[in-house]
PDB file of N, CA and C in Angstrom:
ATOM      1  N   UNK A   1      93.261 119.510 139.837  1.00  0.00           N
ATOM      2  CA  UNK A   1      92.030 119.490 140.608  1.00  0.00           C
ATOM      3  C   UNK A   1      91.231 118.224 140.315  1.00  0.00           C
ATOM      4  N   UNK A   2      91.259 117.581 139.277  1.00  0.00           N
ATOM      5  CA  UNK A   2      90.339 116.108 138.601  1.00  0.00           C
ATOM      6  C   UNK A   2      90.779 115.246 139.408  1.00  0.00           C
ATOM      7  N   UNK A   3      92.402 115.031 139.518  1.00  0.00           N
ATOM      8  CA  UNK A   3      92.782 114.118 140.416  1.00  0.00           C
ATOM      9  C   UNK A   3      92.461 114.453 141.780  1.00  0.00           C
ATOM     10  N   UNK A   4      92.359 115.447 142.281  1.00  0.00           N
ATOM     11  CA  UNK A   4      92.377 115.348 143.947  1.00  0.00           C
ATOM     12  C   UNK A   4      90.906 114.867 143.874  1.00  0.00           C
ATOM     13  N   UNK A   5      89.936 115.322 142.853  1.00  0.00           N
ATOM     14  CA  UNK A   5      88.383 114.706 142.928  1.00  0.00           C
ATOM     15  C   UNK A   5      88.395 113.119 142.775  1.00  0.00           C
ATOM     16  N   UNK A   6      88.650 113.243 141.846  1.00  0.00           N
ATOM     17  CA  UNK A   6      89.264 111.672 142.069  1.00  0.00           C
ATOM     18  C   UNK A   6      89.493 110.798 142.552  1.00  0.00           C
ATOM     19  N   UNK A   7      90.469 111.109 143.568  1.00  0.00           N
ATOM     20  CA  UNK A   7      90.697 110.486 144.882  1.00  0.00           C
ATOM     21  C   UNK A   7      89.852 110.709 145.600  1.00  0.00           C
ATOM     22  N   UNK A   8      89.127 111.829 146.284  1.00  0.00           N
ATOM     23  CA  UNK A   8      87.820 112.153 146.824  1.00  0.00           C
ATOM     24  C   UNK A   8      87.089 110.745 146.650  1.00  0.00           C
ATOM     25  N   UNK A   9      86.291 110.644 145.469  1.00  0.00           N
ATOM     26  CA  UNK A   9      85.712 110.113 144.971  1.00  0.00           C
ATOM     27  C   UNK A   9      86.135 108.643 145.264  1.00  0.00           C
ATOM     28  N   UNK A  10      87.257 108.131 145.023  1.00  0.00           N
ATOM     29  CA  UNK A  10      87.549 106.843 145.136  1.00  0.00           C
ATOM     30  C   UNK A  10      87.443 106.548 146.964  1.00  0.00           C
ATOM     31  N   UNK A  11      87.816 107.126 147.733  1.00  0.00           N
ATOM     32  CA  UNK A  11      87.673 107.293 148.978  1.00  0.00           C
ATOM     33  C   UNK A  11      86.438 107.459 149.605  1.00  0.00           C
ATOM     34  N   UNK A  12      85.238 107.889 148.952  1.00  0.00           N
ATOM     35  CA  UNK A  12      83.842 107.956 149.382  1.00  0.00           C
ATOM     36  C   UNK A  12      83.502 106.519 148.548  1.00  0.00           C
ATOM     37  N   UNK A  13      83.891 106.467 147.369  1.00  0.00           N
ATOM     38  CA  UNK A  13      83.561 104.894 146.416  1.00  0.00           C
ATOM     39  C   UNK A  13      83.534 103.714 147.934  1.00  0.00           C
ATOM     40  N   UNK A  14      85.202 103.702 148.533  1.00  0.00           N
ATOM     41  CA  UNK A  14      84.914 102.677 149.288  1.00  0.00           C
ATOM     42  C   UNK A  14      83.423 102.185 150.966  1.00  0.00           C
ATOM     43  N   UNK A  15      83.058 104.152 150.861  1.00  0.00           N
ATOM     44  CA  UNK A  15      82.828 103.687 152.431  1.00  0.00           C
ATOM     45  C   UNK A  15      80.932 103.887 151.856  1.00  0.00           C
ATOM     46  N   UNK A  16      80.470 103.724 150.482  1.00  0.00           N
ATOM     47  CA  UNK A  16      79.216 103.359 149.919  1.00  0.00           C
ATOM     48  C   UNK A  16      78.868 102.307 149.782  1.00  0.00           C
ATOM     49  N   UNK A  17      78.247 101.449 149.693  1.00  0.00           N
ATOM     50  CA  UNK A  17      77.863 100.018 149.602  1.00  0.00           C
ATOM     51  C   UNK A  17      77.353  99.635 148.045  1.00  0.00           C
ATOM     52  N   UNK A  18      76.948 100.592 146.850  1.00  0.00           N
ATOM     53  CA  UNK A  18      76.940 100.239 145.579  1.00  0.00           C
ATOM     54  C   UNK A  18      77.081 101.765 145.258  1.00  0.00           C
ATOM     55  N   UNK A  19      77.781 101.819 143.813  1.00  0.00           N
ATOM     56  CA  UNK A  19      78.155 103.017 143.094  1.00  0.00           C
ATOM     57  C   UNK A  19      76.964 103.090 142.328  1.00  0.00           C
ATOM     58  N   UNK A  20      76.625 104.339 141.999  1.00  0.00           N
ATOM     59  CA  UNK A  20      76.300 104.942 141.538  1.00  0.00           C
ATOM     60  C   UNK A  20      75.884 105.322 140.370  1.00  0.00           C
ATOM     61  N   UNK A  21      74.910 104.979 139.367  1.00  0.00           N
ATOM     62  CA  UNK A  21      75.300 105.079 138.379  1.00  0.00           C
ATOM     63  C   UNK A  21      73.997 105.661 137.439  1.00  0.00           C
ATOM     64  N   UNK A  22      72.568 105.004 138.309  1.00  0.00           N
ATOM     65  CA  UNK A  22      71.298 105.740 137.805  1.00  0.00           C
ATOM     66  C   UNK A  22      70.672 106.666 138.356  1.00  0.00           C
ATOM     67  N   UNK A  23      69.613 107.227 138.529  1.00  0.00           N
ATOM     68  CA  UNK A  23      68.875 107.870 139.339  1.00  0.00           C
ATOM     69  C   UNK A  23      68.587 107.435 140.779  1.00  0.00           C
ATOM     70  N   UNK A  24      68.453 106.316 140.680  1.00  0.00           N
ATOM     71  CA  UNK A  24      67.496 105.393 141.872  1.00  0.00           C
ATOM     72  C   UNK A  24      68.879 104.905 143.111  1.00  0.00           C
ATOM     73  N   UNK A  25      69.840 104.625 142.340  1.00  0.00           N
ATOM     74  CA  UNK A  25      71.233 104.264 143.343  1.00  0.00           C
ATOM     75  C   UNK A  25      71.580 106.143 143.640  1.00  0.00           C
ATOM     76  N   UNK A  26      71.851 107.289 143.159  1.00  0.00           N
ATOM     77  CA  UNK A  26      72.028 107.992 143.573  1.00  0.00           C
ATOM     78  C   UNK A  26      71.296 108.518 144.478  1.00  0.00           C
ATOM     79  N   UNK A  27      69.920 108.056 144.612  1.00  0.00           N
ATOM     80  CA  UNK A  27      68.868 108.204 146.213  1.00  0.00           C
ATOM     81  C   UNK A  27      69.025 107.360 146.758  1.00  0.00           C
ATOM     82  N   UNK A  28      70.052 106.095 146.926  1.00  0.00           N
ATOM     83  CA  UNK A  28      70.017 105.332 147.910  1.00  0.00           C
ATOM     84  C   UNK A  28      71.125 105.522 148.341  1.00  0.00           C
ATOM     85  N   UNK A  29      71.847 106.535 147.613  1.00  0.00           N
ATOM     86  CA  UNK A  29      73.439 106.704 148.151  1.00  0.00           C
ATOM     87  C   UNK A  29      73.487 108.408 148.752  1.00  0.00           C
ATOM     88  N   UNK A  30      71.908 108.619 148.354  1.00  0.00           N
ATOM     89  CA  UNK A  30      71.798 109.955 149.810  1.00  0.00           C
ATOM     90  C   UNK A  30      71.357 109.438 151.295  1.00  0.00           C
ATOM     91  N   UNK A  31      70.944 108.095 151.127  1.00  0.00           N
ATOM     92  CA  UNK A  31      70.720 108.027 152.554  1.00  0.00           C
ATOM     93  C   UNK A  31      71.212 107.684 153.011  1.00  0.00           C
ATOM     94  N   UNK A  32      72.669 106.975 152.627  1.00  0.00           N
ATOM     95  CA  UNK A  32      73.785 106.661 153.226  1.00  0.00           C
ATOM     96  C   UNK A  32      74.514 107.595 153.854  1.00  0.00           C
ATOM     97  N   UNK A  33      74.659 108.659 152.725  1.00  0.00           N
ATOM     98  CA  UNK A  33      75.266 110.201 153.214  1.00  0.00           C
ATOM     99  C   UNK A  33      74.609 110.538 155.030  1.00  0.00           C
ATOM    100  N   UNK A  34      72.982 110.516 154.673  1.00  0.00           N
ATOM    101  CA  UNK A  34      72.606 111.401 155.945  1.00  0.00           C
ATOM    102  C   UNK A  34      72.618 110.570 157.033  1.00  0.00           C
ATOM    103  N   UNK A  35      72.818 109.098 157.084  1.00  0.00           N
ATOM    104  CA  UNK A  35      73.050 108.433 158.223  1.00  0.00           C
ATOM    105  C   UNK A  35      74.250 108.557 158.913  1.00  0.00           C
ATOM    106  N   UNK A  36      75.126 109.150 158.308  1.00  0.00           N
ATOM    107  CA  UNK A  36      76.297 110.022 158.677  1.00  0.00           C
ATOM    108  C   UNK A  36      76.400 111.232 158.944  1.00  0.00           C
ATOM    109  N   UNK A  37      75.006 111.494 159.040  1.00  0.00           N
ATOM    110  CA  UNK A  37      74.823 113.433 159.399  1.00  0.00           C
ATOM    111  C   UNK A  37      75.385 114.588 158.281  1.00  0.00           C
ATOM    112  N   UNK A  38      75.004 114.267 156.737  1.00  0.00           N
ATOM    113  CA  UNK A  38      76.428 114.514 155.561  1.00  0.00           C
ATOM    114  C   UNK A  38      74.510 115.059 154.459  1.00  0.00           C
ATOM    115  N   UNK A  39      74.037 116.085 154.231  1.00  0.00           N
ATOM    116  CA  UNK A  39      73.178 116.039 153.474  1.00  0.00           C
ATOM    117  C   UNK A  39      73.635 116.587 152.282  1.00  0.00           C
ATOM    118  N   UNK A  40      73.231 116.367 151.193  1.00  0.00           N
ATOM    119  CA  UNK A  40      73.924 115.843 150.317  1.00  0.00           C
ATOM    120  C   UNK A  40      72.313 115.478 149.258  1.00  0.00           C
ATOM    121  N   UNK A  41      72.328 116.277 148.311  1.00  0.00           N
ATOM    122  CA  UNK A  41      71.470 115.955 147.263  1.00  0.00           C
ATOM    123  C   UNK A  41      71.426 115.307 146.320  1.00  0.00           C
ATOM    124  N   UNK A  42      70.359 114.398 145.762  1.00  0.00           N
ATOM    125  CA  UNK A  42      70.916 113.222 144.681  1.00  0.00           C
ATOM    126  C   UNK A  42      71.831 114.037 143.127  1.00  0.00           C
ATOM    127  N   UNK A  43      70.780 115.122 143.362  1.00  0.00           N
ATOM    128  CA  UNK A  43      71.588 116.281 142.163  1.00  0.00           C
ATOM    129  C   UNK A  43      72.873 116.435 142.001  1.00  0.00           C
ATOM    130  N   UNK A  44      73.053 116.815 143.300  1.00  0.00           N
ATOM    131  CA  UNK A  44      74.451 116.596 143.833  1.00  0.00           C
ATOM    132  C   UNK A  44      75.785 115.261 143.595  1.00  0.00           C
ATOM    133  N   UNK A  45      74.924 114.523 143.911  1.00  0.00           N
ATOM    134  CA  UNK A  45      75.950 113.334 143.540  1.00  0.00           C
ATOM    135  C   UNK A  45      76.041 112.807 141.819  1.00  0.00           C
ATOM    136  N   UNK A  46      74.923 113.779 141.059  1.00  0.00           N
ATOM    137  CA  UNK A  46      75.028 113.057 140.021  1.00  0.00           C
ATOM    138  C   UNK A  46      76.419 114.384 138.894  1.00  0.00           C
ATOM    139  N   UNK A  47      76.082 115.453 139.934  1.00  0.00           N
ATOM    140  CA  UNK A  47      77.171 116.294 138.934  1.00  0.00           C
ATOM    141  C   UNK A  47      78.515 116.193 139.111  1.00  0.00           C
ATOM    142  N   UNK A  48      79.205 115.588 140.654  1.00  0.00           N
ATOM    143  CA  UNK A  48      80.470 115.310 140.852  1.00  0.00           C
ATOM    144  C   UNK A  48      80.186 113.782 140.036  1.00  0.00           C
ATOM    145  N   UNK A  49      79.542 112.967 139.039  1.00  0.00           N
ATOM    146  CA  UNK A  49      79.713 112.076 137.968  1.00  0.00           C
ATOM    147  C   UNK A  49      79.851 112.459 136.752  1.00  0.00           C
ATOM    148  N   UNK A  50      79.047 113.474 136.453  1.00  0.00           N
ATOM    149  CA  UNK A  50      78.952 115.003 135.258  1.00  0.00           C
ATOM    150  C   UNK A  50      80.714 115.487 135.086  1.00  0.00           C
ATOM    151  N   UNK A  51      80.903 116.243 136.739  1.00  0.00           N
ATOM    152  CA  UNK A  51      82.421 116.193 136.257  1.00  0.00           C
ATOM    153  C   UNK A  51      83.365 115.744 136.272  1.00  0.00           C
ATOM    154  N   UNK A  52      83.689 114.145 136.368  1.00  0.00           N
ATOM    155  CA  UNK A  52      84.382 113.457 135.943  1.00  0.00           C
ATOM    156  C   UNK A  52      84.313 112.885 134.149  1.00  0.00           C
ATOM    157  N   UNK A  53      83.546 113.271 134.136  1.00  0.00           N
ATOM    158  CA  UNK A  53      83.009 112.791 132.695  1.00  0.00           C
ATOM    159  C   UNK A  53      83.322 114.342 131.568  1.00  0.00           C
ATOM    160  N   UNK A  54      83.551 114.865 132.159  1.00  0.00           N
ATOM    161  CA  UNK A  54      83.583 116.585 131.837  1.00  0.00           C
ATOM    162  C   UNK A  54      82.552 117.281 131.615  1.00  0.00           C
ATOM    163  N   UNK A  55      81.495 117.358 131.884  1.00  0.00           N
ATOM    164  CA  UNK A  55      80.175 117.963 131.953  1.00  0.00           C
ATOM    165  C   UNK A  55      79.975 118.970 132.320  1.00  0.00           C
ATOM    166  N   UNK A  56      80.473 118.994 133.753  1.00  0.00           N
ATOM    167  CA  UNK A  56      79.894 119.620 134.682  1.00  0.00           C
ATOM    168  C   UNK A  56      80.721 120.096 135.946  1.00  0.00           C
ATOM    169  N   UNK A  57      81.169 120.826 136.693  1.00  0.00           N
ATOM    170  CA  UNK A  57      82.128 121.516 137.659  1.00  0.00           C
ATOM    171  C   UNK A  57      81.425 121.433 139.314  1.00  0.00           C
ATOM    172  N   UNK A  58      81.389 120.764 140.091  1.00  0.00           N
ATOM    173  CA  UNK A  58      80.620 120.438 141.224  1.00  0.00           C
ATOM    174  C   UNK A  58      81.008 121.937 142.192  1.00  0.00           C
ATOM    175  N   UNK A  59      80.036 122.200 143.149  1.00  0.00           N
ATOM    176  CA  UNK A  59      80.453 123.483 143.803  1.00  0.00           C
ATOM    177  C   UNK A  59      81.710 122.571 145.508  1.00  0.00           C
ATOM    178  N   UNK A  60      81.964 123.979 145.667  1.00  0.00           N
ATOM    179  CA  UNK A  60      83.074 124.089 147.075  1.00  0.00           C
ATOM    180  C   UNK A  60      81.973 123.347 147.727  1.00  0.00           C
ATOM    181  N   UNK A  61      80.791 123.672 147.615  1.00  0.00           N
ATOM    182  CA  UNK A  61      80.462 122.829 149.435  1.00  0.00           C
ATOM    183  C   UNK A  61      79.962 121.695 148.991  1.00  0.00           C
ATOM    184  N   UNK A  62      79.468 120.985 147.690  1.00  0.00           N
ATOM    185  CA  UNK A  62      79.937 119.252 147.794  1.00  0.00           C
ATOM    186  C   UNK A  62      80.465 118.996 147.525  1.00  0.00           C
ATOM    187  N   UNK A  63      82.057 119.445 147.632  1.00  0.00           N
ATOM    188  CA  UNK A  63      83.038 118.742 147.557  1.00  0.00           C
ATOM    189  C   UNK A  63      83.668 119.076 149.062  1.00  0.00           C
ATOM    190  N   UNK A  64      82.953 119.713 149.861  1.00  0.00           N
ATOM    191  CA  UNK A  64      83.057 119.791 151.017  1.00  0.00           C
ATOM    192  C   UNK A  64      82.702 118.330 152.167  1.00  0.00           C
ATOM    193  N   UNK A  65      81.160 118.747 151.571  1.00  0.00           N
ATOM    194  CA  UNK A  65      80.398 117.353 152.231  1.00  0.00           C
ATOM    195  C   UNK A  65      80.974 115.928 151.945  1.00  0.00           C
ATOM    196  N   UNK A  66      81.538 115.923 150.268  1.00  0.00           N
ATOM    197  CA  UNK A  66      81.803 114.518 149.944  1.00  0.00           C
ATOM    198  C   UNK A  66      83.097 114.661 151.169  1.00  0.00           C
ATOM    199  N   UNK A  67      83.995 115.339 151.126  1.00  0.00           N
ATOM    200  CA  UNK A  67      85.688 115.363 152.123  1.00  0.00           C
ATOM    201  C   UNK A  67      85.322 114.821 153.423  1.00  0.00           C
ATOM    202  N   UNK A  68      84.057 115.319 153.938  1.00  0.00           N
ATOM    203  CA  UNK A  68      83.583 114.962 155.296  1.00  0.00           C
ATOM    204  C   UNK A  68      83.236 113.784 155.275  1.00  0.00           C
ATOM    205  N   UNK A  69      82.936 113.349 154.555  1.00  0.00           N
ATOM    206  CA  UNK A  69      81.695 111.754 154.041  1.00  0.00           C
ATOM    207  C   UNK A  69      83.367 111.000 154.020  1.00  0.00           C
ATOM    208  N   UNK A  70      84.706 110.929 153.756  1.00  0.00           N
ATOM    209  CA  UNK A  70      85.390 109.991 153.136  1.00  0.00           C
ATOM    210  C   UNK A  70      86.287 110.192 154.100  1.00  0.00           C
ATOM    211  N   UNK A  71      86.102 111.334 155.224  1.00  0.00           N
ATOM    212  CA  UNK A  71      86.869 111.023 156.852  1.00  0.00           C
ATOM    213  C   UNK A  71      88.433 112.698 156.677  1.00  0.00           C
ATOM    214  N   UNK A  72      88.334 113.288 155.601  1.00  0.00           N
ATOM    215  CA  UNK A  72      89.469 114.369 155.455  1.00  0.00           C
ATOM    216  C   UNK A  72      88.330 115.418 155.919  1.00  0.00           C
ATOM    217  N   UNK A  73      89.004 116.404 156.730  1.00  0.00           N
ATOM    218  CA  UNK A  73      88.612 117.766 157.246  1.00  0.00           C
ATOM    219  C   UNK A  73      88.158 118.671 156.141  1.00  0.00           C
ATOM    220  N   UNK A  74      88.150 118.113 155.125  1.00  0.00           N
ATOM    221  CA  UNK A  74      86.964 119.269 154.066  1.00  0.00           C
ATOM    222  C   UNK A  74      88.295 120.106 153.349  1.00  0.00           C
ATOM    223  N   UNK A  75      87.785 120.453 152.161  1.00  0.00           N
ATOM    224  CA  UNK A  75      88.424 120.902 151.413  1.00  0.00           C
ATOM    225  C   UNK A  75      88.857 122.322 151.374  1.00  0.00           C
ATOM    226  N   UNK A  76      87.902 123.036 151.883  1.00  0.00           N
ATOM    227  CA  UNK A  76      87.745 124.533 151.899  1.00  0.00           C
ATOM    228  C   UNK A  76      87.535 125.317 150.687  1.00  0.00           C
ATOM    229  N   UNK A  77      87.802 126.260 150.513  1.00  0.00           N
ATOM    230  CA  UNK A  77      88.055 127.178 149.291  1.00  0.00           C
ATOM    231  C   UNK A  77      88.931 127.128 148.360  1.00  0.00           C
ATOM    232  N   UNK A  78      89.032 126.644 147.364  1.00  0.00           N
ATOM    233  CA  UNK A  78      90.114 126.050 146.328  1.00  0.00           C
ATOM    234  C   UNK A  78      90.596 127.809 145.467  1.00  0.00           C
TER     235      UNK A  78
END
């Protein structure tokens, strides 16, 4: 499951314009989301970083939104 996030992740990495990494880029990388019709909370983007790092376990529906955001039909129910 890390790797398919992973890839997720590397696949939304390309279609963002800077990664992610403080507070202030993770609100500029929600408004990227919603200019794509994709809402998406900065909270949100900071725990799919949480669990790559092992922190933290992101839910089904942003890893839904991110699938939609990186052009794959969504992940569904794992």
């Amino acid at each position: 499951m890390k790797r398919k996030i992973g890839f997720l992740l590397k696949e939304v990495g390309t279609k963002l314009v800077e990664k992610a990494k403080i507070g202030n880029d993770f609100l500029k990388n929600v408004s990227i989301f919603s200019q794509h019709h994709i809402n998406l909370k900065s909270s949100s983007l900071k725990k799919i970083w949480h669990y790559l790092s092992g922190a933290e376990k992101p839910s089904h529906e942003t890893l839904d939104r991110l699938a939609l955001f990186a052009g794959f039909p969504g992940l569904g129910k794992v």
